[in-house]
Protein backbone atom coordinates (compact mmCIF):
# COMPACT_ATOMS: atom_id res chain seq x y z
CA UNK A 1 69.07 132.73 54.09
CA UNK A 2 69.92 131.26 57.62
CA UNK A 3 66.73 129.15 57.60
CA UNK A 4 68.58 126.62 54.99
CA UNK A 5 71.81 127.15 57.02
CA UNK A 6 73.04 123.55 58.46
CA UNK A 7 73.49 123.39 62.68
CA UNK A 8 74.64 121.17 64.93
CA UNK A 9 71.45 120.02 67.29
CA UNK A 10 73.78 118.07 70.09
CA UNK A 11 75.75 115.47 68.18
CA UNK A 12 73.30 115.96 64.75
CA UNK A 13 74.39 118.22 61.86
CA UNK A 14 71.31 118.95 60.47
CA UNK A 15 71.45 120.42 56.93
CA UNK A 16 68.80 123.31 57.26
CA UNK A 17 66.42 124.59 59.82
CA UNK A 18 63.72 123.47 58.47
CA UNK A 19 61.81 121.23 60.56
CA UNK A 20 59.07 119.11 59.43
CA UNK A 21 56.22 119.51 62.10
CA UNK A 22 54.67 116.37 63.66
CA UNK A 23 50.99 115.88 62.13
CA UNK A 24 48.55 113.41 62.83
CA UNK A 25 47.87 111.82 59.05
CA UNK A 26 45.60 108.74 60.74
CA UNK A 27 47.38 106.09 57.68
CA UNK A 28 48.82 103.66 59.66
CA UNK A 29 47.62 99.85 60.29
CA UNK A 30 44.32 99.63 62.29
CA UNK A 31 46.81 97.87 65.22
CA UNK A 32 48.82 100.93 65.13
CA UNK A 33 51.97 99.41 62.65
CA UNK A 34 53.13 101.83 60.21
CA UNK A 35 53.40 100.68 56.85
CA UNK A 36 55.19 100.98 53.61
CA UNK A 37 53.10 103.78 52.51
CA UNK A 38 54.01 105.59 55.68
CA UNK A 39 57.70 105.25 54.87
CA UNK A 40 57.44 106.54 51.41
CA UNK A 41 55.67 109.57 52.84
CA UNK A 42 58.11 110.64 55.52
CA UNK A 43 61.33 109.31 52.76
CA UNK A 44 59.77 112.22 50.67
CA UNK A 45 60.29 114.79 53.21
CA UNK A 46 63.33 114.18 53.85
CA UNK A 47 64.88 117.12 52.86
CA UNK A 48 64.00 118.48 55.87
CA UNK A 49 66.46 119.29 58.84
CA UNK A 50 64.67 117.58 60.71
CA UNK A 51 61.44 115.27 60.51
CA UNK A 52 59.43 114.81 63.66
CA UNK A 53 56.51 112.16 63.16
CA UNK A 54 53.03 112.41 63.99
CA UNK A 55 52.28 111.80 67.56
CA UNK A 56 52.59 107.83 68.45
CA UNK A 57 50.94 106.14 71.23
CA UNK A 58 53.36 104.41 74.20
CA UNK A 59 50.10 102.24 75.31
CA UNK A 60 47.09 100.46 75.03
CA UNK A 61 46.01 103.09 77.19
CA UNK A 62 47.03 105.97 75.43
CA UNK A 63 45.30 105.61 72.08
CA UNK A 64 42.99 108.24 71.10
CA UNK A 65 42.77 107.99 67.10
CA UNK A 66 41.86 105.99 64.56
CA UNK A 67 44.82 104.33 62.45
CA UNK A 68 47.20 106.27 64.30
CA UNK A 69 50.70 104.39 65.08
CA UNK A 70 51.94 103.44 68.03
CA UNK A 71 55.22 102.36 69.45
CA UNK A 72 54.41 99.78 72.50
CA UNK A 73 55.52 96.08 70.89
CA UNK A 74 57.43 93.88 68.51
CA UNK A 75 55.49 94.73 65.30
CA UNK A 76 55.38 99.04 66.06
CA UNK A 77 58.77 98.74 66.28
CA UNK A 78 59.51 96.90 62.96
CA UNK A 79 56.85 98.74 61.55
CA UNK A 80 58.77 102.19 62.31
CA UNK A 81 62.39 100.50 61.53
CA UNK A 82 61.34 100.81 57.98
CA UNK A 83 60.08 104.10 58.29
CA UNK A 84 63.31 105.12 59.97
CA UNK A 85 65.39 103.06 56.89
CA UNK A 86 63.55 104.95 54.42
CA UNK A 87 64.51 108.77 55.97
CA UNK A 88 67.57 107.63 56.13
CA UNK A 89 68.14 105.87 52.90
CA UNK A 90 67.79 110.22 51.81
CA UNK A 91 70.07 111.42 54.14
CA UNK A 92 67.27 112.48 56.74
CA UNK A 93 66.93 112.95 60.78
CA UNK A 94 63.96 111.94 62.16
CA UNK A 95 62.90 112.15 65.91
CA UNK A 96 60.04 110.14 66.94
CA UNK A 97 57.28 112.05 68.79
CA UNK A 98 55.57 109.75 71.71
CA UNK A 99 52.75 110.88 73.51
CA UNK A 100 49.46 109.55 75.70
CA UNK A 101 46.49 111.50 75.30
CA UNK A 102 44.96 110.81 78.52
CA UNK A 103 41.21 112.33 78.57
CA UNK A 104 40.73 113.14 74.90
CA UNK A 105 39.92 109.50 74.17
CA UNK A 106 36.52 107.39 74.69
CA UNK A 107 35.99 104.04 76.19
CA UNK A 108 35.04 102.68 72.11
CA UNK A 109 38.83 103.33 71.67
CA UNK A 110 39.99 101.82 74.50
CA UNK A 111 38.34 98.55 74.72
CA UNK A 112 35.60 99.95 77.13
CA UNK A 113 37.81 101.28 79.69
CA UNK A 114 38.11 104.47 80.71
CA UNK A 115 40.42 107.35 79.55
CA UNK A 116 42.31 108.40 82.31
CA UNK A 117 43.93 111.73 83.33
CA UNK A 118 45.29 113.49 86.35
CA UNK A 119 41.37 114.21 87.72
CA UNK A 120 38.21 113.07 86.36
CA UNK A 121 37.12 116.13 84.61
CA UNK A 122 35.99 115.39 81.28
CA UNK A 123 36.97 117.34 77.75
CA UNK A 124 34.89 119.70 75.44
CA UNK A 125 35.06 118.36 72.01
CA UNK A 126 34.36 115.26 70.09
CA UNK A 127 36.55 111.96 69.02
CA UNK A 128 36.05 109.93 65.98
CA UNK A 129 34.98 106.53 66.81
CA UNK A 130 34.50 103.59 64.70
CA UNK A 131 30.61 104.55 65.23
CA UNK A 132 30.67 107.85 64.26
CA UNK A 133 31.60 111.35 66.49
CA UNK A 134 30.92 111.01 70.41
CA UNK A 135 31.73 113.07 72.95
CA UNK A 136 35.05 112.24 74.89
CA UNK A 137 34.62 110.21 77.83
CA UNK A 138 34.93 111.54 81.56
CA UNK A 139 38.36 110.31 82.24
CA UNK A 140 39.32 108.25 85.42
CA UNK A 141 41.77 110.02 88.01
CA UNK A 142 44.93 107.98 87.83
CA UNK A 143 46.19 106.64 90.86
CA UNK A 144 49.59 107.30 92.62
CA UNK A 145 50.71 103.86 91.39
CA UNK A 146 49.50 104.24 87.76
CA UNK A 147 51.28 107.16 87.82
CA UNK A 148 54.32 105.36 88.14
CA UNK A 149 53.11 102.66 86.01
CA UNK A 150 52.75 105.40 83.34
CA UNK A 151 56.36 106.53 83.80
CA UNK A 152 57.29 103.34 82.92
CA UNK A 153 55.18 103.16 79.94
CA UNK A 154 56.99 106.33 78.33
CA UNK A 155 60.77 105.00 79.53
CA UNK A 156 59.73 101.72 77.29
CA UNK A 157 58.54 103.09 74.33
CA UNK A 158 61.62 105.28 74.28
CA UNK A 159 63.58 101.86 74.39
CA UNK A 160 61.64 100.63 71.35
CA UNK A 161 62.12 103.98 69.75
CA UNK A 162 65.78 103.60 69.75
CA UNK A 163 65.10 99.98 68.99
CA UNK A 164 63.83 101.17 65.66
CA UNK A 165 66.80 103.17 64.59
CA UNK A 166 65.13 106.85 65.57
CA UNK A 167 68.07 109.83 65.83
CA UNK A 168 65.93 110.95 68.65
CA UNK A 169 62.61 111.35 70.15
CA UNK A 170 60.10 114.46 71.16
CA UNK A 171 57.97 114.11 74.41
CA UNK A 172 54.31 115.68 73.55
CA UNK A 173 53.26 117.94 75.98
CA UNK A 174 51.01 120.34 74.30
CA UNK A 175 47.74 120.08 72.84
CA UNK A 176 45.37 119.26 75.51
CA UNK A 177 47.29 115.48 76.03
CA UNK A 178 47.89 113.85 79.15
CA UNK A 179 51.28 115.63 79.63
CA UNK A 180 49.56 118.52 79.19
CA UNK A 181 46.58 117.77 81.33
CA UNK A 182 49.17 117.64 84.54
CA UNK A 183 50.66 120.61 83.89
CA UNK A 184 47.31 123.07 83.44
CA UNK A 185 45.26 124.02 86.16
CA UNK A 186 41.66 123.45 84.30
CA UNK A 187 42.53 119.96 83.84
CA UNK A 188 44.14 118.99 87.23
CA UNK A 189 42.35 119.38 90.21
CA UNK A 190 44.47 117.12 92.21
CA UNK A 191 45.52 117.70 96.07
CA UNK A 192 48.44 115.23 96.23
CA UNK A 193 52.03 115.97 95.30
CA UNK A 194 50.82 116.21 91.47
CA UNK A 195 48.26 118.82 91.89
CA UNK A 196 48.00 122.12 93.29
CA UNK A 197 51.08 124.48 92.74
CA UNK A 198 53.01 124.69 89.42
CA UNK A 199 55.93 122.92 91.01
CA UNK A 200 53.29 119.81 91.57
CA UNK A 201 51.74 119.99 87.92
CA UNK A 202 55.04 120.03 86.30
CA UNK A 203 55.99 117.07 88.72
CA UNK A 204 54.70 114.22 86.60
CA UNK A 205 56.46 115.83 83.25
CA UNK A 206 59.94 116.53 84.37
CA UNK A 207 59.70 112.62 85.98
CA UNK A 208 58.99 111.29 82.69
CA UNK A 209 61.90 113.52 81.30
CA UNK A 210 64.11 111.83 83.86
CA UNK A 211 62.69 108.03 82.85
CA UNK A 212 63.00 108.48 78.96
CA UNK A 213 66.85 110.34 79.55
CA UNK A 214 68.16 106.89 81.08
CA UNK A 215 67.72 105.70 77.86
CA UNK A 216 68.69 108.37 75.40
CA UNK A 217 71.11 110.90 75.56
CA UNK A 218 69.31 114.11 76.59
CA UNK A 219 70.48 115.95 73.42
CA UNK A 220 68.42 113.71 71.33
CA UNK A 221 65.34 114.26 73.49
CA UNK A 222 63.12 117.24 72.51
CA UNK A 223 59.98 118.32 74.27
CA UNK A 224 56.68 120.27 72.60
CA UNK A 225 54.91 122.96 74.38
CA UNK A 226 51.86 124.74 73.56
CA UNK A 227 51.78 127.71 76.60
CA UNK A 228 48.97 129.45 75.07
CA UNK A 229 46.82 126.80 73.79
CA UNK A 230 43.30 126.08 73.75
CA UNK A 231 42.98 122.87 71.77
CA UNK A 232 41.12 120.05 73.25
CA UNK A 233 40.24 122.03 76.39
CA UNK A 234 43.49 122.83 77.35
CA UNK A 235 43.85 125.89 79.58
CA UNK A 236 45.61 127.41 82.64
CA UNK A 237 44.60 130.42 85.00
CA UNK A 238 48.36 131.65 84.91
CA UNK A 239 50.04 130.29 82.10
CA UNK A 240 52.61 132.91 82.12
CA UNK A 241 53.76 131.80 85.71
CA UNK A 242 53.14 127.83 84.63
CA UNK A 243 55.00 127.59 81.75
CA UNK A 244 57.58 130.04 83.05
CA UNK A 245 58.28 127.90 85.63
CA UNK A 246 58.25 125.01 83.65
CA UNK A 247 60.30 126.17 80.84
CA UNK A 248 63.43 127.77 83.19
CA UNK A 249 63.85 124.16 84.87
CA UNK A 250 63.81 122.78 81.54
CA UNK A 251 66.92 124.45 81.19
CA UNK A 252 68.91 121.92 83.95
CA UNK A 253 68.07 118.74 81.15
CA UNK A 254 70.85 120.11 78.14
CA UNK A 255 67.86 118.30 75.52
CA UNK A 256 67.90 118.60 72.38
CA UNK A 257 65.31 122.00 72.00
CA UNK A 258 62.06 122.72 73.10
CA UNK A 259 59.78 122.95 70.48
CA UNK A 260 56.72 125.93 71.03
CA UNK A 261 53.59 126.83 69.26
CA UNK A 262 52.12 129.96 68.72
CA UNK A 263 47.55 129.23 69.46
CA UNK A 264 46.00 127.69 67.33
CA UNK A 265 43.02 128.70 68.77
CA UNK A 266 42.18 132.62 68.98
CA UNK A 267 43.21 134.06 72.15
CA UNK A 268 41.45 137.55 72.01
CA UNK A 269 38.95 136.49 75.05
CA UNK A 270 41.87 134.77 77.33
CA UNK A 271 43.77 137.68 78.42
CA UNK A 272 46.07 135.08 80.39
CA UNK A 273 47.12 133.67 77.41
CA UNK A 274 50.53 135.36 75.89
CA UNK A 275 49.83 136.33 72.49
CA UNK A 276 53.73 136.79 71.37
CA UNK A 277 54.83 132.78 72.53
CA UNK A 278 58.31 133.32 71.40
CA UNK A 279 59.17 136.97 72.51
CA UNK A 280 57.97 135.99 75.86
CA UNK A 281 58.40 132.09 76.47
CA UNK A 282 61.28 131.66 73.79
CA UNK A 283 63.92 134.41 75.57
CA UNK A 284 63.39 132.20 79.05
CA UNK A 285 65.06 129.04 77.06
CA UNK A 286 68.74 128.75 77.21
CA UNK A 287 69.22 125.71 74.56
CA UNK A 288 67.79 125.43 70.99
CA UNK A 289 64.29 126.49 70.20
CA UNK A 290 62.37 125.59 67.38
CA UNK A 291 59.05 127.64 66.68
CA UNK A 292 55.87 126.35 64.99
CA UNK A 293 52.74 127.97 63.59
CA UNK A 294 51.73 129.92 60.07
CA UNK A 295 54.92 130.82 59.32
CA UNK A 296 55.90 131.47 55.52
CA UNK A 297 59.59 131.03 54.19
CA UNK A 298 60.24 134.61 54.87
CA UNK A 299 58.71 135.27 58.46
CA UNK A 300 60.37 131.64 59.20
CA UNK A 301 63.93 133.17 58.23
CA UNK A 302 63.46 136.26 59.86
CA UNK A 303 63.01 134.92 63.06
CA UNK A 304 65.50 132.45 62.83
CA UNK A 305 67.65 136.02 61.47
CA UNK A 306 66.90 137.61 63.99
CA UNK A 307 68.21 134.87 67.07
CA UNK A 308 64.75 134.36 68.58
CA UNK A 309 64.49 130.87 67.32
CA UNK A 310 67.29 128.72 65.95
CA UNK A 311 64.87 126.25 63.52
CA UNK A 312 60.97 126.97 62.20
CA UNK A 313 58.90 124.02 61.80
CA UNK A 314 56.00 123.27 58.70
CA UNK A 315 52.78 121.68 59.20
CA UNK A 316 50.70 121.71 56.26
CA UNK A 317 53.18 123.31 53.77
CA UNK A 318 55.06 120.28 54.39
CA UNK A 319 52.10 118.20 53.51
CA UNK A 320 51.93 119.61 50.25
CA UNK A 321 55.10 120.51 49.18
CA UNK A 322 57.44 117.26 49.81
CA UNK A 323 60.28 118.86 48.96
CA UNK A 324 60.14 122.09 50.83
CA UNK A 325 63.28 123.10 51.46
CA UNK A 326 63.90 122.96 47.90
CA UNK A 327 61.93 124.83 47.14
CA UNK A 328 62.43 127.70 49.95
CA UNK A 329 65.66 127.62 48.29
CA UNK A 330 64.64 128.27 44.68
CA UNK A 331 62.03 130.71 45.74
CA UNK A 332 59.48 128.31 43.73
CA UNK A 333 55.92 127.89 44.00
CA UNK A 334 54.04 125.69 46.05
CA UNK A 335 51.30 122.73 45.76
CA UNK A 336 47.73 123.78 46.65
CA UNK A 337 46.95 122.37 49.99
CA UNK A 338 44.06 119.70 50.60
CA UNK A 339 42.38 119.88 53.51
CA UNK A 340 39.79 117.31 52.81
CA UNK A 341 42.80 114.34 52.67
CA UNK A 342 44.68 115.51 56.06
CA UNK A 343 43.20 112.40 57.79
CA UNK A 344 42.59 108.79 57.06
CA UNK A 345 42.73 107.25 54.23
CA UNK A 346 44.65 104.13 52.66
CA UNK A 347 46.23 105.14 49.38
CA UNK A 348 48.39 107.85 48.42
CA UNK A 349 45.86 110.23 47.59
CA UNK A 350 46.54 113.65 49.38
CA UNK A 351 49.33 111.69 51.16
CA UNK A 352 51.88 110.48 48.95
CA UNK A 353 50.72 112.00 45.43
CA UNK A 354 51.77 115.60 45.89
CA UNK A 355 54.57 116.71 43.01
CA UNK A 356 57.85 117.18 43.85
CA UNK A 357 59.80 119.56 41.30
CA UNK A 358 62.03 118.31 38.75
């Protein structure tokens, strides 16, 4: 099956198409420093083409959960470099996945500042704070300056990616996160040159492209999309037009792929939302595409098959089933999934303790 075929992604020969999905696990050093347990967990998986880690904050600033790493000094890095080791100590590729989350944060997580976003329109939804759920905070609008400031925040923790020995890194700019929150209409309200017209919203994105790219290659630099997503609050009045225009001028940066979801949300009562992400969105992409969201070993291959995506990527099957491709290969069965043990935690229940077959 083409699924377990090796390709070349730039200058990486990745052994299968199988792409382990970036998931928020929340097991990481209160400080944000991965640890040894992290590195056995991603070693595991490293059967996959491709591992991309669980979103990692680039700030202070940009933290929005609990035990969740981060990637903005001395000890993230080191913390990471054995994580990287580890993958590659198997024979794995893994790209690190950096993002700011920008209004889906409260001030208890911040040190009693302020999230901030591209207008001060708060989120629908909840965080987990130290003290318990709370609402998310109304962000502050970020000024021209810290705009820039924030630029510079991403182009560094790129630096300290590569630092740590990462083949690559994927810019998170789906899911409701600041990245996101620029680019949809609900969530910017701005009148300067980042607000307004699609061209505007997209501004602050394709800048940060341009930052991180002076320090990696673009063909190790992937980016995440989520066009017709609802989590956290995210929403546009004309995605179609948004992320069409968004995803055609990603096509002047030669990365590394661009990596969509299908919703994770339902859809049925946002008729601007495209339903088929991949027969509509995935045909406008000229490079490598790799598509995420419920898809089985056989749906996976057949649209990998069938040219409309060149690599599938595995959330929670990947959680449970540490050696995947393996067993996509052998047809086997597959652990039953946990959902009580996705977050948190500090041992290797539901984390590290899932069987691998002999």
């Amino acid at each position: 099956m083409k699924l377990l075929n090796n390709m070349q992604l730039g200058s990486l020969d990745l052994k299968n198409r199988v792409i382990m999905a970036p998931m928020t696990r929340m097991r990481s050093m209160p400080d944000g420093v991965p640890t040894d347990l992290n590195a056995t967990y991603y070693a595991q998986r490293a059967g996959a083409g491709l591992i991309i880690t669980e979103a990692t904050a680039i700030s202070k600033g940009s933290l929005g959960y609990i035990n969740a790493p981060s990637i903005y000094n001395a000890d993230h890095v080191d913390g990471w470099k054995k994580v990287v080791n580890a993958v590659h100590a198997e024979g794995g590729k893994v790209f690190l996945q950096m993002f700011h989350v920008g209004r889906i944060s409260h001030h208890d997580l911040l040190g009693g500042s302020e999230p901030v976003a591209p207008s001060s329109v708060p989120a629908r939804g909840e965080v987990h704070t130290l003290s318990g759920k709370k609402s998310y905070s109304t962000p502050r609008a970020l000024e021209l300056s810290e705009i820039t400031d924030v630029i510079t925040e991403f182009k560094i923790a790129a630096q300290h990616a590569k630092d740590a020995g990462f083949d690559g890194i994927e810019l998170h700019a789906a899911n409701g996160y600041l990245l996101n929150q620029f680019i949809d209409s609900t969530s910017n309200r701005r009148t300067d040159n980042y607000g307004g017209s699609k061209e505007n919203r997209g501004r602050f994105l394709f800048e940060v492209i341009d930052a991180v790219t002076k320090v990696w290659d673009s063909n190790r630099v992937g980016i995440r999309l989520s066009p017709s997503g609802l989590l956290h609050d995210a929403g546009d009045s004309n995605p179609r037009d948004t992320y069409g225009y968004i995803i055609e001028k990603l096509n002047d940066y030669n990365l590394a792929y661009l990596h969509l979801m299908n919703p994770t949300l339902p859809i049925d009562n946002h008729p601007e939302m495209e339903p088929d992400v991949i027969g509509f969105y995935g045909k406008l992409y000229k490079g490598n595409v790799i598509m995420n969201g419920g898809f089985t070993r056989e749906t996976g291959n057949d649209l990998v098959e069938s040219g409309q995506a060149d690599m599938i990527s595995y959330g929670k099957l990947f959680i449970s089933n540490p050696d995947l491709p393996k067993r996509f290969e052998l047809n086997a069965g597959y652990n039953e999934f946990d959902p009580n043990s996705i977050y948190g935690g500090s041992g290797a229940e539901g984390y590290t303790d899932y069987p691998i077959l002999e």
